[in-house]
PDB file of N, CA and C in Angstrom:
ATOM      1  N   UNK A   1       0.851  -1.170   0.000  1.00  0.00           N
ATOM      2  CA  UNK A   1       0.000   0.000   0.000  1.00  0.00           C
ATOM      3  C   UNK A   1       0.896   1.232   0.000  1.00  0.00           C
ATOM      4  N   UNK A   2       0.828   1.990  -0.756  1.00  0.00           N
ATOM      5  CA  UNK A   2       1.577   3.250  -1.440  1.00  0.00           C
ATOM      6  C   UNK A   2       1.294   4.077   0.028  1.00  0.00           C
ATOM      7  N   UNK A   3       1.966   5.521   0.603  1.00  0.00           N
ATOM      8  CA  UNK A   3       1.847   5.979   1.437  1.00  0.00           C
ATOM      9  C   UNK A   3       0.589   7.520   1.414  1.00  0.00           C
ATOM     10  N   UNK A   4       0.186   7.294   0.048  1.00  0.00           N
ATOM     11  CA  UNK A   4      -1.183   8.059  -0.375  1.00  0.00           C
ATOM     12  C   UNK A   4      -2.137   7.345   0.027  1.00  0.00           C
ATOM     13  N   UNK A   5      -2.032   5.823  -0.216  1.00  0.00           N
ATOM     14  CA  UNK A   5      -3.276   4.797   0.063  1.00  0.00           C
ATOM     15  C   UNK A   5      -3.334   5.164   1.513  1.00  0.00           C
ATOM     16  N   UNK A   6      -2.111   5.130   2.213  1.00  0.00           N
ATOM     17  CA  UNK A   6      -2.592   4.580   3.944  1.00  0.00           C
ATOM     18  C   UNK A   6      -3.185   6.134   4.384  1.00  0.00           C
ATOM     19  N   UNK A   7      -2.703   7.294   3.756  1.00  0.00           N
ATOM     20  CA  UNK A   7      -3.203   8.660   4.538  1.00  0.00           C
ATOM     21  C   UNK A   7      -4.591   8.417   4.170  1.00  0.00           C
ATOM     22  N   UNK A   8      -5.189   8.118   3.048  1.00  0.00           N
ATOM     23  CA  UNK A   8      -6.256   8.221   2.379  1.00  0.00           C
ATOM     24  C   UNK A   8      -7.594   7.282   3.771  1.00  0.00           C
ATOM     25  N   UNK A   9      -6.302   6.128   4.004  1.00  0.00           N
ATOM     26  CA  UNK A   9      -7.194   4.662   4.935  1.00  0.00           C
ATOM     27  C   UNK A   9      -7.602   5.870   6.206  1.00  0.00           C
ATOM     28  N   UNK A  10      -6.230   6.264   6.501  1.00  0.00           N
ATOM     29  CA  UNK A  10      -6.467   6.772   8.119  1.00  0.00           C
ATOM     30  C   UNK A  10      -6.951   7.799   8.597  1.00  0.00           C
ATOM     31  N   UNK A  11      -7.427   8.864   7.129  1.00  0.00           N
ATOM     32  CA  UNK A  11      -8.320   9.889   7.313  1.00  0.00           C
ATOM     33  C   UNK A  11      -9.692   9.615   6.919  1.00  0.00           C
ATOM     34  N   UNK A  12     -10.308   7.928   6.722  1.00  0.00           N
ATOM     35  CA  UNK A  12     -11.178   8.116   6.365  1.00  0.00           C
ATOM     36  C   UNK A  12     -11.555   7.526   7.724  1.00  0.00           C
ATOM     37  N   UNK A  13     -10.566   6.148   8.549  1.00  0.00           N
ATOM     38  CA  UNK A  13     -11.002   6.234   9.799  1.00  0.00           C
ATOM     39  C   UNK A  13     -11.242   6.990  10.719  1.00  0.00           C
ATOM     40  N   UNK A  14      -9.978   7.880  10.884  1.00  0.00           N
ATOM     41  CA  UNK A  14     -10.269   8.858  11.663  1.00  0.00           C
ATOM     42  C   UNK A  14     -11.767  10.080  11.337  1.00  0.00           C
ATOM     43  N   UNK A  15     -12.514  10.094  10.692  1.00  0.00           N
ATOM     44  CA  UNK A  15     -13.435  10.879  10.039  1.00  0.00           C
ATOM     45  C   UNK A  15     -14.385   9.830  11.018  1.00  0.00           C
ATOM     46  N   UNK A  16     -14.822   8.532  10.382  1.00  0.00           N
ATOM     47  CA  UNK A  16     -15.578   7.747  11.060  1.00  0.00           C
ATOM     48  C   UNK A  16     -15.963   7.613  12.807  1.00  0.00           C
ATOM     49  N   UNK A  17     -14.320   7.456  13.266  1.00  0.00           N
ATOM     50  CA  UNK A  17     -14.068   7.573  14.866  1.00  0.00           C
ATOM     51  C   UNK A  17     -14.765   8.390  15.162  1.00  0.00           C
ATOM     52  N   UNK A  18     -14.635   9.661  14.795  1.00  0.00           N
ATOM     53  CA  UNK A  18     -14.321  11.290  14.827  1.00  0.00           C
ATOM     54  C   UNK A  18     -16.469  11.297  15.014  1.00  0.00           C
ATOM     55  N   UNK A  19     -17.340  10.532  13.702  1.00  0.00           N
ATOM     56  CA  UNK A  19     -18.686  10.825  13.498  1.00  0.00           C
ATOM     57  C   UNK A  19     -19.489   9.850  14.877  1.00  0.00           C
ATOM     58  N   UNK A  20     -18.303   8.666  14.820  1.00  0.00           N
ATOM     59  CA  UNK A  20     -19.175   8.274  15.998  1.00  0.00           C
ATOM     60  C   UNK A  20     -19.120   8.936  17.274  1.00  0.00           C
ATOM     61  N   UNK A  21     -17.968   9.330  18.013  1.00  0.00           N
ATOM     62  CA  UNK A  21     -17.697  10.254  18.901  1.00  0.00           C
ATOM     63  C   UNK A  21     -18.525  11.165  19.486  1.00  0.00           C
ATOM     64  N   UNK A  22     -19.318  12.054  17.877  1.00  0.00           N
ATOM     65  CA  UNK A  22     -19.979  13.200  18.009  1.00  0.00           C
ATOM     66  C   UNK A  22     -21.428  12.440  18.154  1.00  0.00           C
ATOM     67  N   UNK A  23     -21.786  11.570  17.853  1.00  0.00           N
ATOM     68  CA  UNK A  23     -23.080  11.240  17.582  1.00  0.00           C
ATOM     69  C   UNK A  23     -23.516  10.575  19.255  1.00  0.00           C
ATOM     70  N   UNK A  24     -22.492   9.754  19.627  1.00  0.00           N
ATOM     71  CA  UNK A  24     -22.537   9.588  21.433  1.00  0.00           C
ATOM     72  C   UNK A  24     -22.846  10.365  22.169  1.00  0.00           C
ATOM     73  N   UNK A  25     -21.852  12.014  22.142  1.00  0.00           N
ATOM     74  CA  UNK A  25     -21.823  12.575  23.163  1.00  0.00           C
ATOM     75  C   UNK A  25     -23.297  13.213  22.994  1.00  0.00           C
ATOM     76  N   UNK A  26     -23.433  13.231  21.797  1.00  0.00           N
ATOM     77  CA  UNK A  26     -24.837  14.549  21.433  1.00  0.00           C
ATOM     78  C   UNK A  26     -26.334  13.338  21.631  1.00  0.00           C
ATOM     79  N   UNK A  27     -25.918  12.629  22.334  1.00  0.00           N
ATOM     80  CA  UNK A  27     -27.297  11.591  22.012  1.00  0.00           C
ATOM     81  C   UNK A  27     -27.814  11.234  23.900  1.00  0.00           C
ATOM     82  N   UNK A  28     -28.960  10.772  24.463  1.00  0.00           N
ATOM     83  CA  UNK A  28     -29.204  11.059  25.503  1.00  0.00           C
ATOM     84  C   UNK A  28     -28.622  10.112  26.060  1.00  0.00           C
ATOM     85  N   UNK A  29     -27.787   9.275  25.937  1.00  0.00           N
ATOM     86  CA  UNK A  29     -27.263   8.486  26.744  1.00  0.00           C
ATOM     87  C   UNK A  29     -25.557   8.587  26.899  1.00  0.00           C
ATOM     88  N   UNK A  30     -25.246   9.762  26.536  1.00  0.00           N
ATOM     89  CA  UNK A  30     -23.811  10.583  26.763  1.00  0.00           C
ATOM     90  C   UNK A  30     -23.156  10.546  28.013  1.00  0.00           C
ATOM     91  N   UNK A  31     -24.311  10.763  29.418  1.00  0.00           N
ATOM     92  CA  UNK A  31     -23.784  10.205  31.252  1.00  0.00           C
ATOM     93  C   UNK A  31     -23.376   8.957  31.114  1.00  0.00           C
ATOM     94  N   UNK A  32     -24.261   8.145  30.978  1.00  0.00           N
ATOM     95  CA  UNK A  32     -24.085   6.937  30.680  1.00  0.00           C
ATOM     96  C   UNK A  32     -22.487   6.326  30.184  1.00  0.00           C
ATOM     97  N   UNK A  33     -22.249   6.449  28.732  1.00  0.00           N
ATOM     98  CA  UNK A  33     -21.132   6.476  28.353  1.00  0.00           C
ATOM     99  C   UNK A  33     -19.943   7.171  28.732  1.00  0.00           C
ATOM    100  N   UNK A  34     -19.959   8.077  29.295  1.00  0.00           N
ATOM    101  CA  UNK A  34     -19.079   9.205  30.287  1.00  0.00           C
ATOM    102  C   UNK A  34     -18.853   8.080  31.396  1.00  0.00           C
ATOM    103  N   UNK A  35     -19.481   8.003  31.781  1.00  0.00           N
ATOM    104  CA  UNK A  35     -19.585   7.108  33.424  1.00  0.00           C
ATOM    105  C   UNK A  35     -18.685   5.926  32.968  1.00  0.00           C
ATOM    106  N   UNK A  36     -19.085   5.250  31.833  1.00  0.00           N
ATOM    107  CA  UNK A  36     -18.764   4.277  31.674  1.00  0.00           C
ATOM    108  C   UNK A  36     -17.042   4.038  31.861  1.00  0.00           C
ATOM    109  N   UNK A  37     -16.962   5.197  30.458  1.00  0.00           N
ATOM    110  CA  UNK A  37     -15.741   5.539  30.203  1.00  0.00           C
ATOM    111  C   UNK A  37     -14.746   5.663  31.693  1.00  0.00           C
ATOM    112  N   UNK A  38     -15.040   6.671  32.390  1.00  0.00           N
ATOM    113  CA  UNK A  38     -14.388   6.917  33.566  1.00  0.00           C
ATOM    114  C   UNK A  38     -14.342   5.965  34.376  1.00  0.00           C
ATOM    115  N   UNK A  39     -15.718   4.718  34.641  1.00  0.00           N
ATOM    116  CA  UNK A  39     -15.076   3.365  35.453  1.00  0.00           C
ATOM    117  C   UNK A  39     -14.018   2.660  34.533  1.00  0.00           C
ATOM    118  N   UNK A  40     -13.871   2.769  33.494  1.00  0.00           N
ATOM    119  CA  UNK A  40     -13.067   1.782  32.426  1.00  0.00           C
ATOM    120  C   UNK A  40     -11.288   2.478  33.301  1.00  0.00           C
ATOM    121  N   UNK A  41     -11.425   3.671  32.861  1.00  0.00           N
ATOM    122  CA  UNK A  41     -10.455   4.570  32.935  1.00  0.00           C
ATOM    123  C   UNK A  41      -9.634   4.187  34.248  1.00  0.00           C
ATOM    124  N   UNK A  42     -10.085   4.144  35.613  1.00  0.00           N
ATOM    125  CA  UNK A  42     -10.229   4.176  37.018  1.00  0.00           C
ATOM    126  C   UNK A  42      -9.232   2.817  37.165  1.00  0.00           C
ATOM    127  N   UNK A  43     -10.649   1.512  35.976  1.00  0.00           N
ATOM    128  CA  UNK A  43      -9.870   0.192  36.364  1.00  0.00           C
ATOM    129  C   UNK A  43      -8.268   0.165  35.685  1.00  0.00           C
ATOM    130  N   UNK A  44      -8.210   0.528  34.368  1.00  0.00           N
ATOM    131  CA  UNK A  44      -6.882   0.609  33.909  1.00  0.00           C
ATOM    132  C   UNK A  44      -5.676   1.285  34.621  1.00  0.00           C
ATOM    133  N   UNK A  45      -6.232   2.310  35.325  1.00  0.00           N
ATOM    134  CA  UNK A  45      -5.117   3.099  36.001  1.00  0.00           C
ATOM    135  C   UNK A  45      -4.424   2.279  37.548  1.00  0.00           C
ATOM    136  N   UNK A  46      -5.803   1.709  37.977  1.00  0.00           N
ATOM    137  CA  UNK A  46      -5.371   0.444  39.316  1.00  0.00           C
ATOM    138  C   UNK A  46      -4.780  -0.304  38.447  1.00  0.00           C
ATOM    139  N   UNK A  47      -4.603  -1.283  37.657  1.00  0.00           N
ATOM    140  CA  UNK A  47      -4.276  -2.292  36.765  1.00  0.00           C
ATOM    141  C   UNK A  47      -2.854  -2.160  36.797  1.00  0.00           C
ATOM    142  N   UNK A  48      -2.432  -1.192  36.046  1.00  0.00           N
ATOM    143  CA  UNK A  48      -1.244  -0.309  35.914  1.00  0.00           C
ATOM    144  C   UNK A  48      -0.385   0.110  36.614  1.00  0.00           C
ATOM    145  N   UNK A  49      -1.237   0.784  37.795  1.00  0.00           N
ATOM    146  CA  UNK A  49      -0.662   0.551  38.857  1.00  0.00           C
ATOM    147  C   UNK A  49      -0.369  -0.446  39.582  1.00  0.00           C
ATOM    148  N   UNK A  50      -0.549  -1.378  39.577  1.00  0.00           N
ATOM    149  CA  UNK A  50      -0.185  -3.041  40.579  1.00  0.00           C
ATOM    150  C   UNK A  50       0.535  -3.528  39.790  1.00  0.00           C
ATOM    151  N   UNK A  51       0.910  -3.509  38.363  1.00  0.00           N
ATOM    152  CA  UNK A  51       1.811  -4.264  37.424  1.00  0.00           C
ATOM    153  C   UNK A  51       3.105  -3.118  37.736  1.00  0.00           C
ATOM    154  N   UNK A  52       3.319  -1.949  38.052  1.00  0.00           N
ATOM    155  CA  UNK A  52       4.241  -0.784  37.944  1.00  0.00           C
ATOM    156  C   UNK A  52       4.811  -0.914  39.483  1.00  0.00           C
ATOM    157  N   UNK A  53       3.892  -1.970  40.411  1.00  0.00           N
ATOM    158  CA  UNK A  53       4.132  -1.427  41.850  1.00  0.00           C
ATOM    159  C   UNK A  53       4.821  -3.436  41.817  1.00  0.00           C
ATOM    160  N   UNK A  54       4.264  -4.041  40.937  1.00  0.00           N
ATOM    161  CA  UNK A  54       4.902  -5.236  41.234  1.00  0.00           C
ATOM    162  C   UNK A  54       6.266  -5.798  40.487  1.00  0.00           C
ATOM    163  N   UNK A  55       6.238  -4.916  39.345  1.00  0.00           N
ATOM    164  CA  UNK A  55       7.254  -4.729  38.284  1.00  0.00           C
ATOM    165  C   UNK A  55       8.199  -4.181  39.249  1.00  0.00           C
ATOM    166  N   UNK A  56       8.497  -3.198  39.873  1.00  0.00           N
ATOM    167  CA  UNK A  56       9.306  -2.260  40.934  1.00  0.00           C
ATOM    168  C   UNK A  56       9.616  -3.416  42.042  1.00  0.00           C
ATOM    169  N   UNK A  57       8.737  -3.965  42.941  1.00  0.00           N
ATOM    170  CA  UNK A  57       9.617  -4.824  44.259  1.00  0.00           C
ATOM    171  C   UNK A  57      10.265  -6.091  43.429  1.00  0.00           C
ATOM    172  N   UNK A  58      10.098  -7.047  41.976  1.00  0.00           N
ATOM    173  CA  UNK A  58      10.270  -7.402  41.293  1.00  0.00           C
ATOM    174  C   UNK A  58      12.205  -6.889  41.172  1.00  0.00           C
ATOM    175  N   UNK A  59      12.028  -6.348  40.490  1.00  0.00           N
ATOM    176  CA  UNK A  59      13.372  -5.051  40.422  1.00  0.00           C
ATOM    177  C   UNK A  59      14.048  -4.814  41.664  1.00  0.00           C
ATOM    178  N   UNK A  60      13.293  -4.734  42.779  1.00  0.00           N
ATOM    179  CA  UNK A  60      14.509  -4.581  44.109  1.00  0.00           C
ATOM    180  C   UNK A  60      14.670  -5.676  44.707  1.00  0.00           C
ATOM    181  N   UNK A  61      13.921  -6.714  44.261  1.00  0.00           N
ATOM    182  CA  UNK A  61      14.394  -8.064  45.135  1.00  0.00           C
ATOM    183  C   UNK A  61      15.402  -8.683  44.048  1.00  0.00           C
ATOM    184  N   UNK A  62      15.229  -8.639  43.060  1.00  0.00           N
ATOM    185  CA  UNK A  62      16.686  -8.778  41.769  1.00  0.00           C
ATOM    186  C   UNK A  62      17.613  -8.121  42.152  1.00  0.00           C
ATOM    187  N   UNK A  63      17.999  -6.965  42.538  1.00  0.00           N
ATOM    188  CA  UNK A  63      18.765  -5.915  42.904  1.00  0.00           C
ATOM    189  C   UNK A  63      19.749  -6.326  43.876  1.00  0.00           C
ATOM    190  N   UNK A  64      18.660  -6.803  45.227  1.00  0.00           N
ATOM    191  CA  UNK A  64      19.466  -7.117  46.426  1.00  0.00           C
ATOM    192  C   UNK A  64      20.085  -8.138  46.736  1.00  0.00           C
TER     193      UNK A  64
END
């Protein structure tokens, strides 16, 4: 795929992303999906954190 083809692919996704996006927030169930989003958000950041906090004593018990 030529590098015209892929701008051509990824501005037509991004356009798409971009229509669904707008059509969520502007539609009555926008809290909903907000909410959602932010428990999603919440769990990834604990997640992340316990792999970053177990990755680390991981690392100092190698260390010592």
């Amino acid at each position: 795929m030529s590098t015209s083809s892929k701008a051509v692919v990824s501005f037509i996704v991004g356009a798409a992303v971009g229509v669904a996006v707008g059509y969520f927030l502007n539609s009555d169930k926008k809290d909903e999906l907000v909410e959602k989003f932010k428990d999603q958000s919440e769990k990834l950041k604990e997640k992340w954190r316990k792999k970053k906090d177990q990755f680390q004593d991981e690392l100092e018990n190698e260390l010592a």
